[in-house]
N, C-alpha and C. Protein backbone atom coordinates (compact mmCIF):
# COMPACT_ATOMS: atom_id res chain seq x y z
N UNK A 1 -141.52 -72.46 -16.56
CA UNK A 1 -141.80 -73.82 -16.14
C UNK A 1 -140.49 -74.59 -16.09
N UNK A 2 -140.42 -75.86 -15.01
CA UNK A 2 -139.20 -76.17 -14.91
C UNK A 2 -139.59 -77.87 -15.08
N UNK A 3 -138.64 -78.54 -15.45
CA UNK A 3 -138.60 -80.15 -15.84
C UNK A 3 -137.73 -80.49 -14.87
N UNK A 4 -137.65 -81.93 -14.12
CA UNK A 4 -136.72 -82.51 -13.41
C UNK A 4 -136.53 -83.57 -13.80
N UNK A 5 -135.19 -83.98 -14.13
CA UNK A 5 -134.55 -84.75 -14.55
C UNK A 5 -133.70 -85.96 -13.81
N UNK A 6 -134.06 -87.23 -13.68
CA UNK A 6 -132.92 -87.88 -12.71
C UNK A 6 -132.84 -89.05 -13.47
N UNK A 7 -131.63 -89.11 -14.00
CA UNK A 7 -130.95 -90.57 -14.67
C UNK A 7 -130.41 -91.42 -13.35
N UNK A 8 -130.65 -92.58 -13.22
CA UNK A 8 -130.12 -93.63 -12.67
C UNK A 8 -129.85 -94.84 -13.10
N UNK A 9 -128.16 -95.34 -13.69
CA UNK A 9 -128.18 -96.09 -14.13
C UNK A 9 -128.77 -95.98 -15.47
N UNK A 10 -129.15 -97.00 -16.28
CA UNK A 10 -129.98 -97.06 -17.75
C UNK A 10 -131.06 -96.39 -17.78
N UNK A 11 -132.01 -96.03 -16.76
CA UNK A 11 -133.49 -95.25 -16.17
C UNK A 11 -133.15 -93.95 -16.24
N UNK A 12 -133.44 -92.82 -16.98
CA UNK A 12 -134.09 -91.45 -17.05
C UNK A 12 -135.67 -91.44 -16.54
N UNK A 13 -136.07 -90.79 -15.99
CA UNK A 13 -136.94 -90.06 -14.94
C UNK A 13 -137.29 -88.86 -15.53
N UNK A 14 -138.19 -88.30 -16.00
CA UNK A 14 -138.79 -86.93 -16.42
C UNK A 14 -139.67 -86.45 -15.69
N UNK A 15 -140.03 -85.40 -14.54
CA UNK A 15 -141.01 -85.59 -13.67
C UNK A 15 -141.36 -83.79 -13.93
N UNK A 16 -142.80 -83.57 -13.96
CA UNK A 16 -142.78 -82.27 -14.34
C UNK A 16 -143.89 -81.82 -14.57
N UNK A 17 -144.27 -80.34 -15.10
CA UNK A 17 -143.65 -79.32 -15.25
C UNK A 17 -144.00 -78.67 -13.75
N UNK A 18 -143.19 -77.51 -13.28
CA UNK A 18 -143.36 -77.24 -12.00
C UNK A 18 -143.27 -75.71 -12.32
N UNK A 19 -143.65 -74.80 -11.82
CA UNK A 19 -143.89 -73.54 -11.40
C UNK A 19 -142.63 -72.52 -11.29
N UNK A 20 -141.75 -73.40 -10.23
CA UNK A 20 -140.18 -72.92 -9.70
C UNK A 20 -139.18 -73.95 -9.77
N UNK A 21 -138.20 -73.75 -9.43
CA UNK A 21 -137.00 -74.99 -9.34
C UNK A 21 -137.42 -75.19 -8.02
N UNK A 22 -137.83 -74.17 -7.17
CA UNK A 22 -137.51 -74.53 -5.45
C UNK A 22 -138.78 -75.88 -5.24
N UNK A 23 -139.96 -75.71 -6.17
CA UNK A 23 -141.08 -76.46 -5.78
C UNK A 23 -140.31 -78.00 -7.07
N UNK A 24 -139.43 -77.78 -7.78
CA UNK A 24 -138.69 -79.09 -8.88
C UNK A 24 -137.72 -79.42 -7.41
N UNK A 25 -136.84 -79.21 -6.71
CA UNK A 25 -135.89 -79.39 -5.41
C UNK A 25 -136.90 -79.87 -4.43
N UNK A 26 -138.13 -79.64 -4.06
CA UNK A 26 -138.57 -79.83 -2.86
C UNK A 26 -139.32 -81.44 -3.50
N UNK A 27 -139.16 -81.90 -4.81
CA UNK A 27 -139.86 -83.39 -5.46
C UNK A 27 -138.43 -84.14 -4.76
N UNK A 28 -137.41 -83.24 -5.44
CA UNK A 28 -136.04 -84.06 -5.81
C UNK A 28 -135.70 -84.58 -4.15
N UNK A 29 -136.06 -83.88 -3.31
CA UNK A 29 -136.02 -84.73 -1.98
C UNK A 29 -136.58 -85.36 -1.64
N UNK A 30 -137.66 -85.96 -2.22
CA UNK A 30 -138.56 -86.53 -2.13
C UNK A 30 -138.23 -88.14 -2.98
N UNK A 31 -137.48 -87.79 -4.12
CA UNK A 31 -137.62 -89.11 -4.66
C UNK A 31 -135.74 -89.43 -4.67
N UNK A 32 -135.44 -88.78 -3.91
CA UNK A 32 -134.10 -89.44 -4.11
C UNK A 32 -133.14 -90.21 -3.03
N UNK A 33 -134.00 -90.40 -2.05
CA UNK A 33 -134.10 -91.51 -1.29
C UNK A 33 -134.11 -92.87 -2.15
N UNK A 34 -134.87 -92.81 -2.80
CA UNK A 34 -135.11 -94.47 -3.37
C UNK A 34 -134.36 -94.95 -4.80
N UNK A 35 -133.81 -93.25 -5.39
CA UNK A 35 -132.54 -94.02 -6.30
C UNK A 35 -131.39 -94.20 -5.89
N UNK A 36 -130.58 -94.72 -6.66
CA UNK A 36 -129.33 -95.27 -6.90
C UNK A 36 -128.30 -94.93 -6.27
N UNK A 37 -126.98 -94.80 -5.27
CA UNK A 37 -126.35 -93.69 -4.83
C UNK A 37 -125.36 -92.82 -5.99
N UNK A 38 -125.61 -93.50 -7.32
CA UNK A 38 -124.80 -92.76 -8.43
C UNK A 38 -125.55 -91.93 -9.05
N UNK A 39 -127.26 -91.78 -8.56
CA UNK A 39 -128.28 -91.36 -9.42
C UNK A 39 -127.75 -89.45 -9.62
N UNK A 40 -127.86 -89.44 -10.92
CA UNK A 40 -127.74 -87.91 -11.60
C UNK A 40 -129.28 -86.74 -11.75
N UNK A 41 -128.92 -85.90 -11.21
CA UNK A 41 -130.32 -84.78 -11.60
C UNK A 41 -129.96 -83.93 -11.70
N UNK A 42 -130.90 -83.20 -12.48
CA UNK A 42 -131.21 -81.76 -13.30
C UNK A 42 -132.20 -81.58 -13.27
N UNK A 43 -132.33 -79.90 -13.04
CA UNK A 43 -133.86 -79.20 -13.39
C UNK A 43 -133.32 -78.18 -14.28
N UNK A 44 -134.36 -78.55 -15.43
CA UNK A 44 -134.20 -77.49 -16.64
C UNK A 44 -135.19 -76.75 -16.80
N UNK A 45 -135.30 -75.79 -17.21
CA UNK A 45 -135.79 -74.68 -17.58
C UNK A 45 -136.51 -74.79 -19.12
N UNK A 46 -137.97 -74.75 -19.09
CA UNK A 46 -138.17 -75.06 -20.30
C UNK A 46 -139.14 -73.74 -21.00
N UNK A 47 -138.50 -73.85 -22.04
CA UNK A 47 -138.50 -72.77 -23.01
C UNK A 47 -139.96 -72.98 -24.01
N UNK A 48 -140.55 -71.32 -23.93
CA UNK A 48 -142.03 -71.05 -24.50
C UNK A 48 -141.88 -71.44 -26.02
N UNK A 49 -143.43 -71.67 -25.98
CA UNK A 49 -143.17 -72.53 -27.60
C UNK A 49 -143.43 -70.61 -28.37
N UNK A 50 -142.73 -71.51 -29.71
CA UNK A 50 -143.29 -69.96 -30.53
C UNK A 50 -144.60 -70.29 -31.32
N UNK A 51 -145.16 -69.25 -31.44
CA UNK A 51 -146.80 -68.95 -31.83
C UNK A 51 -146.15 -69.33 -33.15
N UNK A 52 -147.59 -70.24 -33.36
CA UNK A 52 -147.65 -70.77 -35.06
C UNK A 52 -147.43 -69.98 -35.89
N UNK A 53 -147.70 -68.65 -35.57
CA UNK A 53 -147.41 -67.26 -37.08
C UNK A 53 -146.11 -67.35 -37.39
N UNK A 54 -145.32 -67.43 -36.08
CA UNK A 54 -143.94 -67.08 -36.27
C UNK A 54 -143.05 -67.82 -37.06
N UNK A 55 -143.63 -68.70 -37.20
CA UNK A 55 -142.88 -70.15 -38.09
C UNK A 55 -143.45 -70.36 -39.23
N UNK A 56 -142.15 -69.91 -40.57
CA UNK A 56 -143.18 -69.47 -41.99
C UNK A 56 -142.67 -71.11 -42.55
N UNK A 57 -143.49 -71.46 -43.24
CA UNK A 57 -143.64 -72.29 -43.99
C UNK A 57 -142.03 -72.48 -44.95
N UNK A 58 -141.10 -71.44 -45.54
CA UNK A 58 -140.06 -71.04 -45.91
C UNK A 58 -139.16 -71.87 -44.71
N UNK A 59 -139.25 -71.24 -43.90
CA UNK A 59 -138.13 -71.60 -42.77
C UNK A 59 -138.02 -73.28 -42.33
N UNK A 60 -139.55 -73.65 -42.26
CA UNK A 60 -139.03 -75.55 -42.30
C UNK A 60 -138.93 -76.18 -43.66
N UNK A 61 -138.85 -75.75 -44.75
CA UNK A 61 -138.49 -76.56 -45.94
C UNK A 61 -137.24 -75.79 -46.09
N UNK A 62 -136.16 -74.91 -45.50
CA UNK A 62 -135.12 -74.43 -45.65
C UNK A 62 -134.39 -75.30 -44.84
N UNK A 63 -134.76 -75.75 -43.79
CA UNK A 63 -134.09 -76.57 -42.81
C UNK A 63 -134.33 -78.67 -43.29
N UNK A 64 -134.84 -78.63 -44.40
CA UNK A 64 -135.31 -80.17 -44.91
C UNK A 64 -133.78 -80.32 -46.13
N UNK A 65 -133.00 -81.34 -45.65
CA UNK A 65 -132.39 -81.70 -46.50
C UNK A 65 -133.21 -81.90 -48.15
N UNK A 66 -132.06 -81.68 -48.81
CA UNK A 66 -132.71 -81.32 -50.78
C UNK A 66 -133.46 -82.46 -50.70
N UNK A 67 -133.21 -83.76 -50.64
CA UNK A 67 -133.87 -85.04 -51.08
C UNK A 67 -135.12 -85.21 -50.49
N UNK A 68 -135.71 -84.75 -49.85
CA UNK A 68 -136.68 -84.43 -48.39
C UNK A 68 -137.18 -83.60 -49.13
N UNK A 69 -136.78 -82.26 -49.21
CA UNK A 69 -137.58 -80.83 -49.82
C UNK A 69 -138.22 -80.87 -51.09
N UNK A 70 -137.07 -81.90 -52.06
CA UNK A 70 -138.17 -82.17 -53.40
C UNK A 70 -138.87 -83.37 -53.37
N UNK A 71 -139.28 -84.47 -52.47
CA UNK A 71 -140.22 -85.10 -52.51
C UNK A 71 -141.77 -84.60 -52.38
């Protein structure tokens, strides 16, 4: 799955999720007529979540600062 990204100015734009980049490129012509002529884009590539098993209970209180972990 792919995310498209277009900052213009103070405005980020998140428009998404899409199938391919070619079908994220065929939006981006579509909406970039009407931004900014400085307007910035990206299509990113977004990454599979991991299955709840995979993430032990150990591993996010290893990553919790001490003051955090013993509350």
């Amino acid at each position: 799955m792919y995310l498209l990204t277009i900052r213009d100015g103070l405005q980020t734009r998140h428009i998404g999720p899409y199938r391919t980049p070619q079908e994220a490129a065929a939006q981006l012509d579509q909406l970039l007529p009407g931004s900014g002529d400085r307007a910035h884009w990206q299509i990113h590539e977004l990454e599979a979540p991991l299955p709840v098993a995979a993430v032990s209970v150990n591993a996010v209180t290893a990553s919790r600062p001490a003051s955090v972990a013993a509350a």
